[in-house]
N, C-alpha and C. Protein backbone atom coordinates (compact mmCIF):
# COMPACT_ATOMS: atom_id res chain seq x y z
N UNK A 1 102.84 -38.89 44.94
CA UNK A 1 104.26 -38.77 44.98
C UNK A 1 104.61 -37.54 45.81
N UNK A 2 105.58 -37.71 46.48
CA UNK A 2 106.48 -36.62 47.44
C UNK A 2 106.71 -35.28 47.04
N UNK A 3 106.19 -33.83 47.45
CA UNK A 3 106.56 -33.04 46.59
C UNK A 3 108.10 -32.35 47.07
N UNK A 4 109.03 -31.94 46.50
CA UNK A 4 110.11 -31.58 46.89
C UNK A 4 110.15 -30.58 46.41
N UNK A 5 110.62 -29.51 46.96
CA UNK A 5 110.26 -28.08 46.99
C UNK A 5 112.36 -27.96 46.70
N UNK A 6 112.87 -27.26 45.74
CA UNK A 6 114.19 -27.45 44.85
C UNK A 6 114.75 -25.77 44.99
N UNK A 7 114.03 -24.99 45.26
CA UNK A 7 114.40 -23.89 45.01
C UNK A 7 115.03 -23.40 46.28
N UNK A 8 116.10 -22.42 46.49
CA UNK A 8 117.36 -21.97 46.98
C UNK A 8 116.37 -21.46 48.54
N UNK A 9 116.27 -22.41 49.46
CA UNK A 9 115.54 -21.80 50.83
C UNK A 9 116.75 -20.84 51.29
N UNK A 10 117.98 -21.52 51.03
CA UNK A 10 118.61 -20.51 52.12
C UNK A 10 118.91 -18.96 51.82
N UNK A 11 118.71 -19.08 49.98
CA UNK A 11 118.54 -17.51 49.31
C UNK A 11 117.48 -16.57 50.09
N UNK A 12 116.29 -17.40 49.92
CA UNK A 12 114.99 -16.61 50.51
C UNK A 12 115.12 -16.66 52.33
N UNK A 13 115.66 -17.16 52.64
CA UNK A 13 116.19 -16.96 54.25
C UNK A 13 116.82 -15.56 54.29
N UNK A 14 117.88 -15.38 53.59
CA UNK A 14 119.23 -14.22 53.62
C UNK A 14 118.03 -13.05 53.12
N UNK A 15 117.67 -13.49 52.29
CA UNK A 15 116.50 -12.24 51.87
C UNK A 15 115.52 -11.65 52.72
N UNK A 16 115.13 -13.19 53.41
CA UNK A 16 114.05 -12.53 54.61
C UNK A 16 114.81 -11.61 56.29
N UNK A 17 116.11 -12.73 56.14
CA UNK A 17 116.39 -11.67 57.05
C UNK A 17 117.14 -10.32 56.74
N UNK A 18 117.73 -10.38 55.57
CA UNK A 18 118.36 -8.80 55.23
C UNK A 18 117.04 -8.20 55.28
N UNK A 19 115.87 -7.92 54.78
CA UNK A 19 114.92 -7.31 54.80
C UNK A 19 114.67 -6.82 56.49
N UNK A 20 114.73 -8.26 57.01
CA UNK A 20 114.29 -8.04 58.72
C UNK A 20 115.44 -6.73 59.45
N UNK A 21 116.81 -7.09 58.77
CA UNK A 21 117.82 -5.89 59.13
C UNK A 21 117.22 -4.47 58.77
N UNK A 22 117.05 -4.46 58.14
CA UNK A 22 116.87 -3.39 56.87
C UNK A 22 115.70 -2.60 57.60
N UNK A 23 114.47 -3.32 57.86
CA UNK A 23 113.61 -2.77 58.65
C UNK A 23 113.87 -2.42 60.34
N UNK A 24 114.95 -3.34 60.58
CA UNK A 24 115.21 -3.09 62.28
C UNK A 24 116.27 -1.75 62.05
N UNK A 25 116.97 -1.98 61.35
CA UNK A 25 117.80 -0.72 60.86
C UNK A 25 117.04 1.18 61.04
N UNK A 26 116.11 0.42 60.27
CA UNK A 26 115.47 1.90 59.40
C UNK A 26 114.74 2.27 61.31
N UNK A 27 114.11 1.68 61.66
CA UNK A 27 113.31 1.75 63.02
C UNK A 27 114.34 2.36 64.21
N UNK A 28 115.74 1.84 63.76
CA UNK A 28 116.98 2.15 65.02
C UNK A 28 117.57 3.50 64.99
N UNK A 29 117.33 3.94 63.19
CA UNK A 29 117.61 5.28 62.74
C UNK A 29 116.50 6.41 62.91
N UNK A 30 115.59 5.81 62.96
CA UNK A 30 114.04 6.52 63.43
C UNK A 30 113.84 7.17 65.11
N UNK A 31 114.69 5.59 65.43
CA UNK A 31 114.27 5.98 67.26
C UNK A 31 115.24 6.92 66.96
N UNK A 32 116.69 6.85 66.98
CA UNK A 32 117.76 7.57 67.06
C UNK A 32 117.66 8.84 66.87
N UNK A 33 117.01 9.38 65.30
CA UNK A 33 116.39 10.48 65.13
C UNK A 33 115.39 11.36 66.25
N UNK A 34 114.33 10.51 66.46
CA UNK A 34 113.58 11.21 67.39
C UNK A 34 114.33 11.59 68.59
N UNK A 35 115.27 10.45 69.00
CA UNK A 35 115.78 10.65 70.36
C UNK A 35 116.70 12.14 70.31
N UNK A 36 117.35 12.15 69.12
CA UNK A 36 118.43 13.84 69.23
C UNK A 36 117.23 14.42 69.45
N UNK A 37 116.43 14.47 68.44
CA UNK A 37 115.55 15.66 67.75
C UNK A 37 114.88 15.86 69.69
N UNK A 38 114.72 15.30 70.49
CA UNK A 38 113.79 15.47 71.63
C UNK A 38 115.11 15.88 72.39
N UNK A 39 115.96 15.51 72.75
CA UNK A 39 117.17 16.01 73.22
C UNK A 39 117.82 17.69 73.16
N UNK A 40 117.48 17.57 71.51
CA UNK A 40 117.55 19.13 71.40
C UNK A 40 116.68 20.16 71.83
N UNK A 41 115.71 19.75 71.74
CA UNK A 41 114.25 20.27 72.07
C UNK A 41 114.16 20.41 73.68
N UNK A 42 114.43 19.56 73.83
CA UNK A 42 114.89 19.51 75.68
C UNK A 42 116.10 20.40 75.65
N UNK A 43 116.82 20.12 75.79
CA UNK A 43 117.98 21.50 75.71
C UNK A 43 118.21 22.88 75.37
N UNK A 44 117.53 22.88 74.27
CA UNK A 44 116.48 24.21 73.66
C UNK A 44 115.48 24.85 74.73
N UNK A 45 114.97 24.03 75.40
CA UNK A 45 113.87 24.19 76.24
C UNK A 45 115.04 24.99 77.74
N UNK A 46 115.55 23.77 78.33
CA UNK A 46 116.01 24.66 79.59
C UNK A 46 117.41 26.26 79.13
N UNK A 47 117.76 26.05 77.95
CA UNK A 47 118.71 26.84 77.59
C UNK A 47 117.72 28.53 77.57
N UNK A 48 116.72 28.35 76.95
CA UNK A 48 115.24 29.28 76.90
C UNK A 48 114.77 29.33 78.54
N UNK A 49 115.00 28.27 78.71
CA UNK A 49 114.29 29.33 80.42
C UNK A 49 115.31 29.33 81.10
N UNK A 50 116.49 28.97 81.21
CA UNK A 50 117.24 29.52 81.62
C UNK A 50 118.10 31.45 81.43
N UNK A 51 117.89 31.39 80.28
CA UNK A 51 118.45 32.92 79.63
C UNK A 51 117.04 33.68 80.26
N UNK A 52 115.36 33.16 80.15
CA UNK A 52 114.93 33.88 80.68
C UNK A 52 115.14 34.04 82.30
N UNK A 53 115.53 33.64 83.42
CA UNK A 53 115.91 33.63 84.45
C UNK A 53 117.07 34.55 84.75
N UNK A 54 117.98 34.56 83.89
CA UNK A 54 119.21 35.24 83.71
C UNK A 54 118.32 36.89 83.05
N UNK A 55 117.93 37.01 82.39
CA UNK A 55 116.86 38.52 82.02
C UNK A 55 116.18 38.68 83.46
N UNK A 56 115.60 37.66 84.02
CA UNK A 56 115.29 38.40 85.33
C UNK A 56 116.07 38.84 86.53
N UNK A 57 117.21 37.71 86.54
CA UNK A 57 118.10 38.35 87.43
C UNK A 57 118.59 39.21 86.78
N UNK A 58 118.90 39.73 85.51
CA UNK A 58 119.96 41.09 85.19
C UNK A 58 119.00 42.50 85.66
N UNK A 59 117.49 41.95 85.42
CA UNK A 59 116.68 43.18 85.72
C UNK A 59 116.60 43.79 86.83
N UNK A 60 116.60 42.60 88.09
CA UNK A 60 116.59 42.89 89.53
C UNK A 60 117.66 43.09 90.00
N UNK A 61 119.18 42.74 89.33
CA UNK A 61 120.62 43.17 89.46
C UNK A 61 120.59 44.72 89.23
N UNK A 62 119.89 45.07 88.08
CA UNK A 62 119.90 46.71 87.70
C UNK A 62 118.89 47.73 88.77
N UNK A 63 118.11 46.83 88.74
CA UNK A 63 117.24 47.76 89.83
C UNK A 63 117.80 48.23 91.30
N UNK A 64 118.27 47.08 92.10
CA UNK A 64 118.95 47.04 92.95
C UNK A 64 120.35 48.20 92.97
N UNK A 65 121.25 48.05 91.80
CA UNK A 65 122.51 49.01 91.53
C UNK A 65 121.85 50.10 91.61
N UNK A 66 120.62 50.34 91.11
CA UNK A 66 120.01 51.80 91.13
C UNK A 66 119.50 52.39 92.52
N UNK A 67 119.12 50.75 93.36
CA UNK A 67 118.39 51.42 94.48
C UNK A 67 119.99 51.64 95.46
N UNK A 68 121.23 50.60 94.97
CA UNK A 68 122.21 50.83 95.96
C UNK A 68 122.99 52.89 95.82
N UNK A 69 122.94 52.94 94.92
CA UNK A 69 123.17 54.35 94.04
C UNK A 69 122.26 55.38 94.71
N UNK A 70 121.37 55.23 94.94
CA UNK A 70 120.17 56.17 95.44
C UNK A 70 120.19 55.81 97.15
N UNK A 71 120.51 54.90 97.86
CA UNK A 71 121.00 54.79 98.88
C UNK A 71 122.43 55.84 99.34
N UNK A 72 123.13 55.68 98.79
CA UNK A 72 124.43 56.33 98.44
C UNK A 72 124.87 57.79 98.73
N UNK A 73 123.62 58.33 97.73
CA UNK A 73 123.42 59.13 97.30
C UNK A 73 122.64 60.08 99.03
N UNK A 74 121.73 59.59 99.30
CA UNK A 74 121.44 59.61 100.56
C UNK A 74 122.02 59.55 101.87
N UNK A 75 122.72 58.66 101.78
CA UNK A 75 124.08 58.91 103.09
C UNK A 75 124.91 59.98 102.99
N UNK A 76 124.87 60.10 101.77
CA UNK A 76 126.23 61.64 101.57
C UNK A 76 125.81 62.31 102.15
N UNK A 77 124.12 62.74 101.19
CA UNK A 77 122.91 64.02 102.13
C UNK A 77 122.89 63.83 103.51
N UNK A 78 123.11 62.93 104.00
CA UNK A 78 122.58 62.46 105.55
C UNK A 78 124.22 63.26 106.28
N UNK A 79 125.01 62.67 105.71
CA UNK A 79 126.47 63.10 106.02
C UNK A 79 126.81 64.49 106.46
N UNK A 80 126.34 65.24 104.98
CA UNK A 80 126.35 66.34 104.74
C UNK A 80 125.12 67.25 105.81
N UNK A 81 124.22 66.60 105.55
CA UNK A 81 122.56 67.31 106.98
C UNK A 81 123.53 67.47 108.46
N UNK A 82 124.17 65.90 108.89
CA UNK A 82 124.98 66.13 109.83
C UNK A 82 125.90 66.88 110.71
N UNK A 83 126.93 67.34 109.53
CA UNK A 83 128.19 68.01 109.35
C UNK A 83 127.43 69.71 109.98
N UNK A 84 126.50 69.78 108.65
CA UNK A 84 125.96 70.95 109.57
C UNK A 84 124.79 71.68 110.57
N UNK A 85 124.82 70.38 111.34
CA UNK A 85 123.92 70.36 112.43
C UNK A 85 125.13 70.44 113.50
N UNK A 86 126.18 69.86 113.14
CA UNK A 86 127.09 69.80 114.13
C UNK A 86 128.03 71.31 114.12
N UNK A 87 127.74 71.79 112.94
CA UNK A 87 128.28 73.36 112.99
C UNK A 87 127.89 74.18 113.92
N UNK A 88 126.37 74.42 113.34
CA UNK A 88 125.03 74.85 114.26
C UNK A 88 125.24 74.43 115.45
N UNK A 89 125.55 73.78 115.92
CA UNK A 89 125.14 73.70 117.20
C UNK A 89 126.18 73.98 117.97
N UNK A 90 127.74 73.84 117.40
CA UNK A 90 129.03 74.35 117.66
C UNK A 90 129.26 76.32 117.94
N UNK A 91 128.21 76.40 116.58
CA UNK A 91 128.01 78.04 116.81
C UNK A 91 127.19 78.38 117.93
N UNK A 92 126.27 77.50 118.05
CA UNK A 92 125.22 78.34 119.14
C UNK A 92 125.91 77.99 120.55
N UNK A 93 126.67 76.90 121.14
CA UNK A 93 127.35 77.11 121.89
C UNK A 93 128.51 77.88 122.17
N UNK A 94 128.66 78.13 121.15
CA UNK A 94 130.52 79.32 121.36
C UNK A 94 129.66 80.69 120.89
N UNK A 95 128.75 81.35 120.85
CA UNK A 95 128.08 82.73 120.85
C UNK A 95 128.73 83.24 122.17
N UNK A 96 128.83 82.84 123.23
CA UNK A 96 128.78 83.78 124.46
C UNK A 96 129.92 83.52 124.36
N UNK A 97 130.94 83.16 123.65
CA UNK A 97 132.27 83.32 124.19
C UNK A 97 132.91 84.36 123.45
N UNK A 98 131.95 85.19 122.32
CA UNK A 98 132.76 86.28 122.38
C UNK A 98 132.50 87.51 123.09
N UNK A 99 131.21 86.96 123.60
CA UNK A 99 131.13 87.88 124.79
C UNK A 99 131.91 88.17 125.92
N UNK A 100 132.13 86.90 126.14
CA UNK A 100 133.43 86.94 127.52
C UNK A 100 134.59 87.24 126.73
N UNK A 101 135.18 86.55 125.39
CA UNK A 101 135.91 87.51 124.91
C UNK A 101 136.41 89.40 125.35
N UNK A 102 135.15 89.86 124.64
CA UNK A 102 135.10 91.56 124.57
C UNK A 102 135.25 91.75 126.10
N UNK A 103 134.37 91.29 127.12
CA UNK A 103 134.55 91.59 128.43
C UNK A 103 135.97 91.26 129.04
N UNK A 104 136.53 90.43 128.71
CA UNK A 104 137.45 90.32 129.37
C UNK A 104 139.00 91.35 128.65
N UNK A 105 138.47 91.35 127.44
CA UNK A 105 139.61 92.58 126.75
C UNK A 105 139.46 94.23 127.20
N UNK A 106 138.27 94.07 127.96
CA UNK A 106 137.71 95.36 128.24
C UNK A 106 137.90 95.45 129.98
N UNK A 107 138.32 94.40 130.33
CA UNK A 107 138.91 94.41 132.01
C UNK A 107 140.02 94.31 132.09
N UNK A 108 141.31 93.47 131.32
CA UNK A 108 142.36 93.48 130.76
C UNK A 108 143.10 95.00 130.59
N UNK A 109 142.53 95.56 129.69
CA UNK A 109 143.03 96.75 128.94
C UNK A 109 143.46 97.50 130.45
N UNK A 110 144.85 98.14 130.89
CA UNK A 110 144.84 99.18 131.83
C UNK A 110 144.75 100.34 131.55
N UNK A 111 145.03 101.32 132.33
CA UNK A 111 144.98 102.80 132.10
C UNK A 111 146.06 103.02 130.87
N UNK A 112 146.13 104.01 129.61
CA UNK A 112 146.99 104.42 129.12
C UNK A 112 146.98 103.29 127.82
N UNK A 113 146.36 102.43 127.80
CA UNK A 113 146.38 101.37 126.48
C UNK A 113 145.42 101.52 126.08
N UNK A 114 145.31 101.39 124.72
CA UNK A 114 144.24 101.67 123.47
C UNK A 114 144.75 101.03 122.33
N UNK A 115 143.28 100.07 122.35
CA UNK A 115 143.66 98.90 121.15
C UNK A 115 143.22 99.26 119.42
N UNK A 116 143.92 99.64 118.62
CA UNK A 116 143.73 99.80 117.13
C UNK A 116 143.17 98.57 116.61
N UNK A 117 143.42 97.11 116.82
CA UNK A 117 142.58 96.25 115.95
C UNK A 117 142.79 94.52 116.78
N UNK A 118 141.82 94.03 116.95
CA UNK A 118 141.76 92.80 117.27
C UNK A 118 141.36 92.17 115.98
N UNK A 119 142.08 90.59 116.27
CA UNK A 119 141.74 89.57 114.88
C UNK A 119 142.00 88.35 115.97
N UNK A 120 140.45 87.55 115.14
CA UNK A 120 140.82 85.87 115.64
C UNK A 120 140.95 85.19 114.27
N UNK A 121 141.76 83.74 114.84
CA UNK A 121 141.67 83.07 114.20
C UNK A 121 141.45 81.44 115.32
N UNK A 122 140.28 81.14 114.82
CA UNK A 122 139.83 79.86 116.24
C UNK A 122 140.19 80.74 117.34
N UNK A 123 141.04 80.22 117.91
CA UNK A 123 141.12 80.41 118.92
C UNK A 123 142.28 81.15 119.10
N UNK A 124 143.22 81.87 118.45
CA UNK A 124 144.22 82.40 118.60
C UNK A 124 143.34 83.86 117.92
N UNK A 125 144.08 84.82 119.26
CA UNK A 125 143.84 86.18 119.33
C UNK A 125 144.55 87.17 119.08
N UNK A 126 144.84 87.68 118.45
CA UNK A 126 145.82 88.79 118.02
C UNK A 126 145.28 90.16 118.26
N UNK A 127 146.01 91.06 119.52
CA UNK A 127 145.24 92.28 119.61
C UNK A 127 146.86 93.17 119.33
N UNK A 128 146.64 94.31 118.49
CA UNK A 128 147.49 95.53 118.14
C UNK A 128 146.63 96.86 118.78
N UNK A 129 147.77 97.36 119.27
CA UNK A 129 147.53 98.45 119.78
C UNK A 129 148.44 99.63 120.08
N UNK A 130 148.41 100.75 120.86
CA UNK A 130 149.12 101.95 121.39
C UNK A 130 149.11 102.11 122.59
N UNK A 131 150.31 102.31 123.18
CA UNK A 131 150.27 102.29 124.93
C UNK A 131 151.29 103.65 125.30
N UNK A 132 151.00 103.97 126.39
CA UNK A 132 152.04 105.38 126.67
C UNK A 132 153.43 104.79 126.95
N UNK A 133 153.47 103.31 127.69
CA UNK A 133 154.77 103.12 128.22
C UNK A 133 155.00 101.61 127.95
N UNK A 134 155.91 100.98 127.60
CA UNK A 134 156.17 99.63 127.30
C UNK A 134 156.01 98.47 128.96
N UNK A 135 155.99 99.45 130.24
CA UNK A 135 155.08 99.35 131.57
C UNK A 135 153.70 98.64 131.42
N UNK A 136 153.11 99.70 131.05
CA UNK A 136 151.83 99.00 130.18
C UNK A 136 151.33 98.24 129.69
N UNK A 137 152.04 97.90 128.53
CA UNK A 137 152.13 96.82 128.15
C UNK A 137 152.32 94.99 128.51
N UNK A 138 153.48 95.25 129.65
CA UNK A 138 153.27 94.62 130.24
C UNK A 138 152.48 94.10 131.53
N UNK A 139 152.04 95.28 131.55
CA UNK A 139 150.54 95.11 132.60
C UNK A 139 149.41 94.64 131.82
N UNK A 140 149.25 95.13 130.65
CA UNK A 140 148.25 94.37 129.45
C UNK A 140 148.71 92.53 129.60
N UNK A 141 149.29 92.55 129.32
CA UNK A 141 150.01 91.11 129.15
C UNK A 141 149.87 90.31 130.77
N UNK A 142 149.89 90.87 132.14
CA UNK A 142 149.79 90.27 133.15
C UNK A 142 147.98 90.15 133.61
N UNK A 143 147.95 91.49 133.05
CA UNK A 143 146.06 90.82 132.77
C UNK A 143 145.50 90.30 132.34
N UNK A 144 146.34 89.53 130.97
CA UNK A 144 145.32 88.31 129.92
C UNK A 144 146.26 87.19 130.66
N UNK A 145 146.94 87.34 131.62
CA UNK A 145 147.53 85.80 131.98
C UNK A 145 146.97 85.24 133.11
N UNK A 146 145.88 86.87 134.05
CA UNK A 146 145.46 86.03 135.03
C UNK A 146 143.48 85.98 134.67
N UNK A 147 143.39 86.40 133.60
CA UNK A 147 142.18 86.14 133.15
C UNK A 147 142.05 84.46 133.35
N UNK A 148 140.25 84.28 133.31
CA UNK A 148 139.89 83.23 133.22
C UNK A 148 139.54 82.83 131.40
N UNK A 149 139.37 83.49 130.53
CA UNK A 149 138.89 83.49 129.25
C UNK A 149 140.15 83.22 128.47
N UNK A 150 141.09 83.93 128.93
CA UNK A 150 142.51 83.96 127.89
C UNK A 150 143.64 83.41 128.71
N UNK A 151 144.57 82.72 127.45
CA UNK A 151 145.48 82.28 128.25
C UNK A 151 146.69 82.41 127.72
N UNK A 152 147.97 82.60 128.31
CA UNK A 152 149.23 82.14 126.65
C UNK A 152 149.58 83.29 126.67
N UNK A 153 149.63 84.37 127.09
CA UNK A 153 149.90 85.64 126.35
C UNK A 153 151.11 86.08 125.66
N UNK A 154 151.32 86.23 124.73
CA UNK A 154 152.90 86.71 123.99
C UNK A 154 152.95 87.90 123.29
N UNK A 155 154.50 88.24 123.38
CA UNK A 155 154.53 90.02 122.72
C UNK A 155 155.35 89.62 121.38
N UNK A 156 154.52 89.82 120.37
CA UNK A 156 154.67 89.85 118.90
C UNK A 156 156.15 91.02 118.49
N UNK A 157 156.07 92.11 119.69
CA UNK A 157 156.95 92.95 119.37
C UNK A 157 156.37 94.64 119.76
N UNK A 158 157.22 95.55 120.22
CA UNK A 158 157.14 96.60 120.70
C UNK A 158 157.80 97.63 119.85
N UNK A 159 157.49 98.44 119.43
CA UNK A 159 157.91 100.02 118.90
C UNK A 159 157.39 101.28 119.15
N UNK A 160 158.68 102.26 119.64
CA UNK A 160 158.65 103.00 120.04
C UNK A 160 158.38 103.96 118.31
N UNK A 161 157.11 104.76 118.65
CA UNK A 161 156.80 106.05 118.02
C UNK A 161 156.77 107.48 118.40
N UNK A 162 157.34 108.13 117.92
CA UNK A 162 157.34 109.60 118.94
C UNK A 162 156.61 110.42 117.45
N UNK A 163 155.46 111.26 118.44
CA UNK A 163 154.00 111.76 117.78
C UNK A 163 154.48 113.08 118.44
N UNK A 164 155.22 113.72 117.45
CA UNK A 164 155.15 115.54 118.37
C UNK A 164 155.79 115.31 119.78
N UNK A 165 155.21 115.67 120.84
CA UNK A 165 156.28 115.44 122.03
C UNK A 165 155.94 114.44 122.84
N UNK A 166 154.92 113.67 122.51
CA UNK A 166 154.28 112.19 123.17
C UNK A 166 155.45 110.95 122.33
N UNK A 167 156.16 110.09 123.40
CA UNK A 167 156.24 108.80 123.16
C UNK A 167 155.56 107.79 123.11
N UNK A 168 155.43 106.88 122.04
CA UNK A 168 153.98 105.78 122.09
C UNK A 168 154.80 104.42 121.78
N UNK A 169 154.30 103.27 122.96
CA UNK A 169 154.45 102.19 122.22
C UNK A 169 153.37 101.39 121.37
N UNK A 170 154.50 101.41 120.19
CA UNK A 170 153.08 100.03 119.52
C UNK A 170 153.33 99.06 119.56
N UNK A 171 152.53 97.69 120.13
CA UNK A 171 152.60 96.74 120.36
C UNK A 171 152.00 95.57 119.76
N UNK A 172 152.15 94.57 119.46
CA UNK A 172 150.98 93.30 119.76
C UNK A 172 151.40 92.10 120.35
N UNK A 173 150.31 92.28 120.65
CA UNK A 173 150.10 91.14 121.54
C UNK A 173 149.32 89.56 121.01
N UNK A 174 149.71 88.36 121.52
CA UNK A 174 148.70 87.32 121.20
C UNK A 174 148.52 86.60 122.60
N UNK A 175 147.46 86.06 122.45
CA UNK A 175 146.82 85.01 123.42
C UNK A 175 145.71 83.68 122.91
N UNK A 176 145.69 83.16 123.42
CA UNK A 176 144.78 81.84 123.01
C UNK A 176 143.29 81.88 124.13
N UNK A 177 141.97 81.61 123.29
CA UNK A 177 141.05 82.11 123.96
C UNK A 177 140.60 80.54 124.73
N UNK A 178 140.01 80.39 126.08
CA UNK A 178 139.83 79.04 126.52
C UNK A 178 138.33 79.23 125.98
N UNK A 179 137.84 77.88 125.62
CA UNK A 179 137.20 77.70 125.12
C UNK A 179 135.91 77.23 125.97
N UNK A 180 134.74 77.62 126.20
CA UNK A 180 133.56 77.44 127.37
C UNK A 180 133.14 75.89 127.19
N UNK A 181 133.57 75.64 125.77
CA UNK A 181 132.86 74.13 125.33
C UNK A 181 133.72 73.23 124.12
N UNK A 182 134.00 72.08 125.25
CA UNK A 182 135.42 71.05 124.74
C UNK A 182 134.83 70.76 123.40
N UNK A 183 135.98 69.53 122.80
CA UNK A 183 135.06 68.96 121.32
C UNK A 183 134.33 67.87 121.88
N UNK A 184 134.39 67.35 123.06
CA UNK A 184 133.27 66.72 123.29
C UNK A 184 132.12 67.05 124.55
N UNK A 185 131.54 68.42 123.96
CA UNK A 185 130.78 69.00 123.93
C UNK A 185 130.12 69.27 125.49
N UNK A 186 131.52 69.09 126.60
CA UNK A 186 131.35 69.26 127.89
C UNK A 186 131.93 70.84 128.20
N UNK A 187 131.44 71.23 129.20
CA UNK A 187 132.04 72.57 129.59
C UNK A 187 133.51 72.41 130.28
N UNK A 188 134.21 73.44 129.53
CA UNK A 188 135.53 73.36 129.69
C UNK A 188 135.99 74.03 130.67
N UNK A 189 135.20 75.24 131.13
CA UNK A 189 135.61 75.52 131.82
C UNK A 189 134.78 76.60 132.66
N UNK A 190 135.08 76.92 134.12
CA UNK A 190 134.07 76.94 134.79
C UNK A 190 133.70 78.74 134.63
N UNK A 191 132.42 78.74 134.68
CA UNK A 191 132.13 80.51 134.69
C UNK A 191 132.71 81.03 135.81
N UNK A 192 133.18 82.04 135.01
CA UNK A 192 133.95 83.20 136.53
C UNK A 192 132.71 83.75 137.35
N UNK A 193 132.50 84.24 138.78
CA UNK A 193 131.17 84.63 139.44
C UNK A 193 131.20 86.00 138.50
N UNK A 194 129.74 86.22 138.37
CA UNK A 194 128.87 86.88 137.70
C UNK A 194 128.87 86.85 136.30
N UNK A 195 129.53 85.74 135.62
CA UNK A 195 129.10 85.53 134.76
C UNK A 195 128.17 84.80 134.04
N UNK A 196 127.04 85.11 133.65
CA UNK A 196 126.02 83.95 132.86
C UNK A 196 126.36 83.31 131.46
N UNK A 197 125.51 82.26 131.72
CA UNK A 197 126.05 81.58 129.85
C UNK A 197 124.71 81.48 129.29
């Protein structure tokens, strides 16, 4: 006889496949899991070598600020070495000009004038002095105008002093000294004969 099998197939169907869910489920939550969990780990990963990259550039950023600083620091010195090399060498060319200076205040000066005090400043000359006749004076003054060293000459002012039975003028005088050597470091102007530089 036929056997007929009575019991609920389509129960044990729903059963077999909820189970089949259940397991495809659990496997979809598994991959899913692993997949963050490696995601993070990956992200974790370049976030970590990235910050270390960033520590190396901050290190070679600092080193650098230090070497730009110490560069810096060096141009000033260099600046500064400059400045007075260019002094130096400003002085050692203008030495003989107070030589021609004195010489030429000492060919200048006529009979009867006698100077109490010379003062420079650069190039502006201020000479005070005593003369017998305000004549004089202006003979002082026509000798620093045809000098080659001095130029400009002006009278600051004249006073008469009477010393016992001598009349004296006191005077000063200014002039501007020419300079042997321009600021760009050519000769300004030409030596008078017999003079050396």
């Amino acid at each position: 006889m036929p056997r007929i099998n009575l019991l609920p197939w389509r129960a044990e169907l729903r059963q077999k496949r909820k189970k089949e869910f259940l397991v495809a489920l659990m496997g979809s939550l598994v991959v899913a899991a692993g997949t963050v969990y490696l995601s993070k780990l990956t992200v974790q990963g370049w976030t970590t070598a990235q910050e270390a990259r960033n520590g190396v550039l901050r290190s070679e950023i600092a080193a650098l600020d230090s070497q730009i600083a110490e560069i810096k620091t060096l141009e000033t010195q260099r600046d500064r070495l400059k400045a007075r090399m260019q002094i130096i060498t400003q002085l050692q060319r203008s030495r003989p000009e107070v030589v021609h200076l004195f010489d030429e205040l000492v060919n200048a000066i006529p009979e009867g004038v006698y100077l109490t005090e010379v003062t420079q400043q650069g190039t502006h000359i201020e000479v005070k002095g005593n003369a017998q006749s305000s004549t004089r004076v202006s003979a002082l003054m026509r000798n620093i105008d045809d000098s080659e060293w001095l130029r400009g000459p002006g009278l600051e002012g004249v006073n008469f002093v009477t010393a016992g039975t001598e009349r004296n003028a006191q005077f000063q005088v200014f002039a501007e000294q020419v300079p042997m050597v321009s600021p760009d470091d050519q000769v300004a102007v030409a030596a008078p004969q017999g003079a050396t530089r």
